[in-house]
N, C-alpha and C. Protein backbone atom coordinates (compact mmCIF):
# COMPACT_ATOMS: atom_id res chain seq x y z
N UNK A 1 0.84 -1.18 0.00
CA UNK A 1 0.00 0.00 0.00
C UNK A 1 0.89 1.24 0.00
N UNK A 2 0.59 2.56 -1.05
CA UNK A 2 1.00 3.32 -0.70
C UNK A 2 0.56 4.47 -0.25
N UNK A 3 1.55 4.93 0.79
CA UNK A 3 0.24 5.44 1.83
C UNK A 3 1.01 7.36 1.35
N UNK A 4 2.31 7.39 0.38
CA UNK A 4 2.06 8.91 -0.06
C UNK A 4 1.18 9.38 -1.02
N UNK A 5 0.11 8.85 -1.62
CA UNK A 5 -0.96 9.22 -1.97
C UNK A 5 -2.30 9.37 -1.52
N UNK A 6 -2.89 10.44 -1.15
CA UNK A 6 -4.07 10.93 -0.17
C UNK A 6 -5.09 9.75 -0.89
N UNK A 7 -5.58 9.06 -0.38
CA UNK A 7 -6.99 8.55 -0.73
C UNK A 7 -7.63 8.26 0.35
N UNK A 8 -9.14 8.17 -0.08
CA UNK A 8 -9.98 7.60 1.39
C UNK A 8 -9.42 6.06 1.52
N UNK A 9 -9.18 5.53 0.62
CA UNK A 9 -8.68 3.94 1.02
C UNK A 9 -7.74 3.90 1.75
N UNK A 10 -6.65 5.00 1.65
CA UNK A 10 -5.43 4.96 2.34
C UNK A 10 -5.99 5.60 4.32
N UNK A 11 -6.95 6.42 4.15
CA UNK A 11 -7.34 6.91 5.25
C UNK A 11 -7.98 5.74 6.10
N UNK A 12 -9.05 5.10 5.10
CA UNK A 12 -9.37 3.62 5.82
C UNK A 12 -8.53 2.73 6.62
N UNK A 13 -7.61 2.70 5.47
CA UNK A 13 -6.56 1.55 6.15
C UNK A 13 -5.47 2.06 7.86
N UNK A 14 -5.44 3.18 7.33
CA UNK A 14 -4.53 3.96 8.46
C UNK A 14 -5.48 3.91 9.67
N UNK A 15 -6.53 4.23 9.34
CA UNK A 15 -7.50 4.41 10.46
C UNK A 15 -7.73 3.18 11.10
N UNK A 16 -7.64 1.67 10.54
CA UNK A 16 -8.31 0.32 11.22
C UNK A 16 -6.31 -0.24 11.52
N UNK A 17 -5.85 0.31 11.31
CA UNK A 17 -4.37 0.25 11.80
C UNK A 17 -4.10 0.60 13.06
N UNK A 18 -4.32 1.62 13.01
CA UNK A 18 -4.52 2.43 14.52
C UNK A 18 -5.30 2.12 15.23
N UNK A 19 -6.35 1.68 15.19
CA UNK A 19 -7.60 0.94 15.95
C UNK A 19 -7.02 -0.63 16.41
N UNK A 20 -6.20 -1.23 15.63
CA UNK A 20 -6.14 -2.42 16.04
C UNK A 20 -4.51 -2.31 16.58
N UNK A 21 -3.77 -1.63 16.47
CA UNK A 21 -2.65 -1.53 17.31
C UNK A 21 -2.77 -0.99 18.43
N UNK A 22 -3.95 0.08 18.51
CA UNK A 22 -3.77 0.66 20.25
C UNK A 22 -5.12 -0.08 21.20
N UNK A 23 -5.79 -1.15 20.09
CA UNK A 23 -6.76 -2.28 20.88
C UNK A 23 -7.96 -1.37 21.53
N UNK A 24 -8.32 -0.76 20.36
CA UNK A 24 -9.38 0.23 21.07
C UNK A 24 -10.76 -0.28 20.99
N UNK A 25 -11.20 -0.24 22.14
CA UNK A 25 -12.30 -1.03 22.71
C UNK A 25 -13.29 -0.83 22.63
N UNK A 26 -13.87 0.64 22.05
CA UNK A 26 -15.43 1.09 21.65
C UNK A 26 -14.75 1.57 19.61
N UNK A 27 -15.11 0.45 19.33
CA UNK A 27 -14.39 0.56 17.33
C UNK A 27 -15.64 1.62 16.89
N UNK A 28 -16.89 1.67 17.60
CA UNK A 28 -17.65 2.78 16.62
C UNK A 28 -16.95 4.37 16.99
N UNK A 29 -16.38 4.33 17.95
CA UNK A 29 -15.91 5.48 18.24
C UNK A 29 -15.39 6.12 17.14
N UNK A 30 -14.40 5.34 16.89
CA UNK A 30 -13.33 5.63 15.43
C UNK A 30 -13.44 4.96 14.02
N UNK A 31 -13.95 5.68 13.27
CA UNK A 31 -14.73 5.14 11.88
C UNK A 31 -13.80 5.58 10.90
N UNK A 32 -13.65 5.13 10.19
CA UNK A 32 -13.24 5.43 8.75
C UNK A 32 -14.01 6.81 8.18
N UNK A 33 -14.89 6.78 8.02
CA UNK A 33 -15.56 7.69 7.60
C UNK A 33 -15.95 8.82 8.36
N UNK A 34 -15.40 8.76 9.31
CA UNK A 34 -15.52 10.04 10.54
C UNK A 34 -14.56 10.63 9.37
N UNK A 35 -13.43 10.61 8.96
CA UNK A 35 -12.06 11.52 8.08
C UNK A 35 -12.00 11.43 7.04
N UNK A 36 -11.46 12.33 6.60
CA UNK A 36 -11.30 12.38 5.16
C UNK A 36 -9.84 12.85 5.12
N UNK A 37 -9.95 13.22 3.30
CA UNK A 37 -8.13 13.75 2.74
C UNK A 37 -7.94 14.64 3.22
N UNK A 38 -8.77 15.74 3.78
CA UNK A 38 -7.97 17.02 4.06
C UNK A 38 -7.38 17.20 5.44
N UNK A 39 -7.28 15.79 6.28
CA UNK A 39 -6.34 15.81 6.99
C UNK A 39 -5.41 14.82 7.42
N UNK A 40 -5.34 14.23 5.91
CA UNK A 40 -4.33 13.54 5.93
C UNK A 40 -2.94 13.28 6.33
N UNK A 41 -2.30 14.31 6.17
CA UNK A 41 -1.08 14.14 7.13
C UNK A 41 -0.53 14.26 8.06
N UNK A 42 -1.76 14.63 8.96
CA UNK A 42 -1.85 14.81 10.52
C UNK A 42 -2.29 13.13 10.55
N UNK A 43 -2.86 12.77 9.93
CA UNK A 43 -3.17 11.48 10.13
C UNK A 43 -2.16 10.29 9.80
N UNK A 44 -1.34 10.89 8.84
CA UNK A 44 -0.37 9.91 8.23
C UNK A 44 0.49 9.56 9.40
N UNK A 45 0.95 11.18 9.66
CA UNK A 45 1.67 11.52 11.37
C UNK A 45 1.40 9.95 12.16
N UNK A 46 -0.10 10.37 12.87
CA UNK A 46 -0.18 10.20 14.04
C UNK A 46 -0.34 8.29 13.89
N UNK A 47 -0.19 7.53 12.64
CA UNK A 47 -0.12 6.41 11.81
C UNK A 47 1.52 5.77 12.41
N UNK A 48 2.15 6.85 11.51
CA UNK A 48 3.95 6.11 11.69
C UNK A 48 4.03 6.04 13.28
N UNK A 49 3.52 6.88 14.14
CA UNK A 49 4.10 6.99 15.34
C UNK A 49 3.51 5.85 15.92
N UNK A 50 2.35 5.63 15.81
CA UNK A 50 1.45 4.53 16.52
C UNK A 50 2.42 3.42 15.91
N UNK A 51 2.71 3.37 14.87
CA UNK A 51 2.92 2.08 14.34
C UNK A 51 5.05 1.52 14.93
N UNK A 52 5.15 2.73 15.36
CA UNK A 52 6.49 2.50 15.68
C UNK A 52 7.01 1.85 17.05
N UNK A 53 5.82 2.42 17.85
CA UNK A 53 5.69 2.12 19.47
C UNK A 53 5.28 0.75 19.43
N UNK A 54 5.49 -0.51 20.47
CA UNK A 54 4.65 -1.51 20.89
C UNK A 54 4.60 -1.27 21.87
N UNK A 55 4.36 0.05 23.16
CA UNK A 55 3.20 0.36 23.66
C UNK A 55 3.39 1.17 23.88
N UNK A 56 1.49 1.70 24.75
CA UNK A 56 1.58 2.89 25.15
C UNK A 56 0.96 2.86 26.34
N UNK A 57 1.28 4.06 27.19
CA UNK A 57 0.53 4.29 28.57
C UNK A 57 -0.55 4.61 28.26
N UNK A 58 -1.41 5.05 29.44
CA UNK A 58 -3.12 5.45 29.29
C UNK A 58 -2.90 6.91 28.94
N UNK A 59 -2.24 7.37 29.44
CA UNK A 59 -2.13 9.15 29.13
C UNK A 59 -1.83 9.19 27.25
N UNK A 60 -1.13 7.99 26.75
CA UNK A 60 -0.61 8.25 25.56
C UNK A 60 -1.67 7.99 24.83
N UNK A 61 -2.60 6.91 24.95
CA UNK A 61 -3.80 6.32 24.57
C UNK A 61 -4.77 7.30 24.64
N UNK A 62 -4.56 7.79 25.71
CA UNK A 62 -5.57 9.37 26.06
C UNK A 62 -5.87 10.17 24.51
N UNK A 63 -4.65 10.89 24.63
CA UNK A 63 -3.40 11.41 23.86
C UNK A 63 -3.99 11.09 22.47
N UNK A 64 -3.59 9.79 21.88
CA UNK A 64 -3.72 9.68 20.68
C UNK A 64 -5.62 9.77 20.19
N UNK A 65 -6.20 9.36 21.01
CA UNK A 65 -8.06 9.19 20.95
C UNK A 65 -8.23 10.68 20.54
N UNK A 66 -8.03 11.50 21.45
CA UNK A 66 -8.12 12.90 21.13
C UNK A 66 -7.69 13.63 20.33
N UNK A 67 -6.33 13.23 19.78
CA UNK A 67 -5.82 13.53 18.40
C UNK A 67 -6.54 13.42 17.54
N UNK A 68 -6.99 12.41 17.38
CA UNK A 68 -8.22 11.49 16.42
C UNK A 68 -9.29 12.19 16.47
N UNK A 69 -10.33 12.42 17.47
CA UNK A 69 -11.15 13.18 17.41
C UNK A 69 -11.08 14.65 17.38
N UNK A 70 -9.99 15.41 17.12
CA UNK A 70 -9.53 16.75 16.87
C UNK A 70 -9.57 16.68 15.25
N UNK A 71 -9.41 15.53 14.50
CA UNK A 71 -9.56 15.49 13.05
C UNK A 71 -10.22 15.04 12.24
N UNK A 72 -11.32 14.50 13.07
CA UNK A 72 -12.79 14.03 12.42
C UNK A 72 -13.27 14.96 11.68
N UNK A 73 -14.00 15.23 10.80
CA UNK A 73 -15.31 15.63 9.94
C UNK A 73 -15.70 16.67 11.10
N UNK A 74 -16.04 18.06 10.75
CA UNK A 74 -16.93 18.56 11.16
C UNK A 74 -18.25 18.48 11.11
């Protein structure tokens, strides 16, 4: 997959990436379709970092949820 081209597929995938690496426990919370391209590389961001860590504290988990919901769809 390549993820330097903005697409919603690429946003999909990033998004159920992040959901299943930080084991997040309410999945309607965080939808695919809550985001789109135009904030993609806050999203790409907050993707590599998740994906680099094998773990995180609750404050970081905090942390990243809220990131997430700072870039949802208005």
């Amino acid at each position: 997959m390549d993820l330097s081209l903005k697409s919603l597929e690429n946003v999909e995938y990033m998004i159920e990436q992040i959901k299943e690496k930080l084991k997040v426990l309410n999945l309607g919370a965080i939808k695919p379709s809550h985001f789109d391209e135009e904030m993609y590389e806050e999203l790409k961001e907050i993707y590599e970092m998740v994906m680099k860590k094998n773990s995180f504290s609750p404050n970081e988990m905090q942390a990243l949820v809220e990131e997430l919901g700072n870039l949802r769809k208005k």
